[in-house]
C-alpha atoms as a PDB file:
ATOM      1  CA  UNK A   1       9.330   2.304 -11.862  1.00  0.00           C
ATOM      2  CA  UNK A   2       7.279  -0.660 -10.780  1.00  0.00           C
ATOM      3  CA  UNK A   3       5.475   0.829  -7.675  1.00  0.00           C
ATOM      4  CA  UNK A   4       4.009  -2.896  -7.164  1.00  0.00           C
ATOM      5  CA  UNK A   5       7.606  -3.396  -5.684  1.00  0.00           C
ATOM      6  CA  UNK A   6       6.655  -0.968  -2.988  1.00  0.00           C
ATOM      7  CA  UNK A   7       4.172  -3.769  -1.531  1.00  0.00           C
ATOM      8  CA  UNK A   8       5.442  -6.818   0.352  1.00  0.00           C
ATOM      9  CA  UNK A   9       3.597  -9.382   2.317  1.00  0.00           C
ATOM     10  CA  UNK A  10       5.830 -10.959   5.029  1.00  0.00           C
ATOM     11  CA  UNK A  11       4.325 -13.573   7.677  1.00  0.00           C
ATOM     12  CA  UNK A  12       6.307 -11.413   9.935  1.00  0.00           C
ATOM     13  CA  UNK A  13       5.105  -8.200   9.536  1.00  0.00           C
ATOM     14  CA  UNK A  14       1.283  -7.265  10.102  1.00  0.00           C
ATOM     15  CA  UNK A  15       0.306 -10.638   9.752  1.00  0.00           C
ATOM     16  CA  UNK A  16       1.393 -11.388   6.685  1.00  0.00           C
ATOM     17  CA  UNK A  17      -1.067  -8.854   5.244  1.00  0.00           C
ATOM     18  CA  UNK A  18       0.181  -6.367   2.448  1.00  0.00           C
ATOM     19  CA  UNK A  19       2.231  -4.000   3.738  1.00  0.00           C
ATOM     20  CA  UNK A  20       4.139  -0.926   2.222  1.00  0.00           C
ATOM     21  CA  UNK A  21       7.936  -1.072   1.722  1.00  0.00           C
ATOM     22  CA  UNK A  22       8.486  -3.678   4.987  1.00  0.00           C
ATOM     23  CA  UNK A  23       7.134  -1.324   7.064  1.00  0.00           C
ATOM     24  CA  UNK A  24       4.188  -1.637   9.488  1.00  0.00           C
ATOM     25  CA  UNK A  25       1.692  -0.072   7.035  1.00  0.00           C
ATOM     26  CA  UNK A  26      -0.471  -1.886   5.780  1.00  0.00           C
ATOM     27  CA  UNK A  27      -2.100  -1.579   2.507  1.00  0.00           C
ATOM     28  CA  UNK A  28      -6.062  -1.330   4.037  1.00  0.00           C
ATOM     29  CA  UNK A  29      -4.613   1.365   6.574  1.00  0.00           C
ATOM     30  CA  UNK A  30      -3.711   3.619   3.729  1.00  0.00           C
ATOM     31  CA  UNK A  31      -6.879   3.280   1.702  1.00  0.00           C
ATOM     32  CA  UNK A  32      -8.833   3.420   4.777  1.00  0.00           C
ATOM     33  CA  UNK A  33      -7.303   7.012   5.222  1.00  0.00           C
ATOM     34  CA  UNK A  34      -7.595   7.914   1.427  1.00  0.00           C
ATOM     35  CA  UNK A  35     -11.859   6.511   1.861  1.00  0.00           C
ATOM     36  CA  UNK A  36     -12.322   8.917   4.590  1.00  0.00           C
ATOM     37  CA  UNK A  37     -11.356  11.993   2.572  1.00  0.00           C
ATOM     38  CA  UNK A  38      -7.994  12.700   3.258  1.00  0.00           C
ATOM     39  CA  UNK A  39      -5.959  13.469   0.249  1.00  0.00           C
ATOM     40  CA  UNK A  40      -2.395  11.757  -0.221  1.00  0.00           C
ATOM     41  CA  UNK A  41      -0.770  14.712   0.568  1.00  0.00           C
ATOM     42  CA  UNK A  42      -2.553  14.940   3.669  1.00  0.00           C
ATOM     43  CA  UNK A  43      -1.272  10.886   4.451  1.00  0.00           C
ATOM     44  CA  UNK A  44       2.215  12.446   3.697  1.00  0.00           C
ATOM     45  CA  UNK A  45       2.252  15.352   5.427  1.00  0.00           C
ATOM     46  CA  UNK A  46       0.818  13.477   8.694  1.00  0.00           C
ATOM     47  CA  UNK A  47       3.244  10.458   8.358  1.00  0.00           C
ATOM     48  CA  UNK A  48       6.420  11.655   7.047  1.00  0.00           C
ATOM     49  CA  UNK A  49       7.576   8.337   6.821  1.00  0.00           C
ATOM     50  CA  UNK A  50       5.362   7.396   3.507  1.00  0.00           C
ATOM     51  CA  UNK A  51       5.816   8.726   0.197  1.00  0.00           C
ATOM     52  CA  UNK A  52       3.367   9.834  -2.186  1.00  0.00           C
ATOM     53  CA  UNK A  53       4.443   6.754  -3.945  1.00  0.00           C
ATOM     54  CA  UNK A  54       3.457   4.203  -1.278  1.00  0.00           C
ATOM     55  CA  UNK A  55      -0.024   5.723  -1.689  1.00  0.00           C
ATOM     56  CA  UNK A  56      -0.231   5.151  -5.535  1.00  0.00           C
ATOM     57  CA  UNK A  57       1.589   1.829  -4.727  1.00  0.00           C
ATOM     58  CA  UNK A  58      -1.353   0.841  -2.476  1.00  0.00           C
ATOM     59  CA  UNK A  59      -4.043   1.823  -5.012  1.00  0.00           C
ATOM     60  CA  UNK A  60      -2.552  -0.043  -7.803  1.00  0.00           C
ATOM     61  CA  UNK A  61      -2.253  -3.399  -5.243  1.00  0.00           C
ATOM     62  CA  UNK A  62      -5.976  -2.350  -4.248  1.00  0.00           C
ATOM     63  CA  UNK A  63      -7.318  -2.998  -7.985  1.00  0.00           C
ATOM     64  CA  UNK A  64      -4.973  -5.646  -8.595  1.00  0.00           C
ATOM     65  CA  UNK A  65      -6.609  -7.389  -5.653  1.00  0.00           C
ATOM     66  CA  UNK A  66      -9.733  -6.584  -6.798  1.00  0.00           C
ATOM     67  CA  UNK A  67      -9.067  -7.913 -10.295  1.00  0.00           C
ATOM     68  CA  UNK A  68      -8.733 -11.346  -8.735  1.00  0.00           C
ATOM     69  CA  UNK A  69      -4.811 -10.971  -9.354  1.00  0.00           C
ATOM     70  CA  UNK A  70      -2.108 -11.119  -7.149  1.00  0.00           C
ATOM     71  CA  UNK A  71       1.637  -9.681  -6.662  1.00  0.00           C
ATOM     72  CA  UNK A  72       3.014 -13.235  -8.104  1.00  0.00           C
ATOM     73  CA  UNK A  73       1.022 -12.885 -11.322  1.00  0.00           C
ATOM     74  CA  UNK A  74       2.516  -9.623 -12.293  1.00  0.00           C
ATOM     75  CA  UNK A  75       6.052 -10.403 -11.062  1.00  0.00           C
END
């Protein structure tokens, strides 16, 4: 399973910033939580609504992003 397809950027949601699964979470939210210690288990625990995929998801989009790629290149 691609988890890359658990990212979407919509103008309508968040801004159009990178978002998990077309919900209001966005991508910098979840590795925001995962810099200030807590584990993903924690995020899931506290916010049934993710899965412990949606946090892998976001870390692969973070070092895509930081690769200077993007969601298009790898589609």
């Amino acid at each position: 399973m691609n988890l890359l397809n658990r990212i979407n950027i919509s103008p309508e949601i968040c801004h159009g910033k990178p978002c998990v699964r077309n919900m209001r979470w966005p991508v910098e939210v979840i590795i925001d939580m995962l810099s200030s210690g807590m584990s993903a288990d924690e995020i899931v625990e506290d916010h049934p609504e993710l899965e412990k995929e949606d946090i892998l998801a976001s870390l692969q989009y973070a070092k895509l992003s930081l690769s200077g790629h993007s969601l298009q290149d790898v589609a």
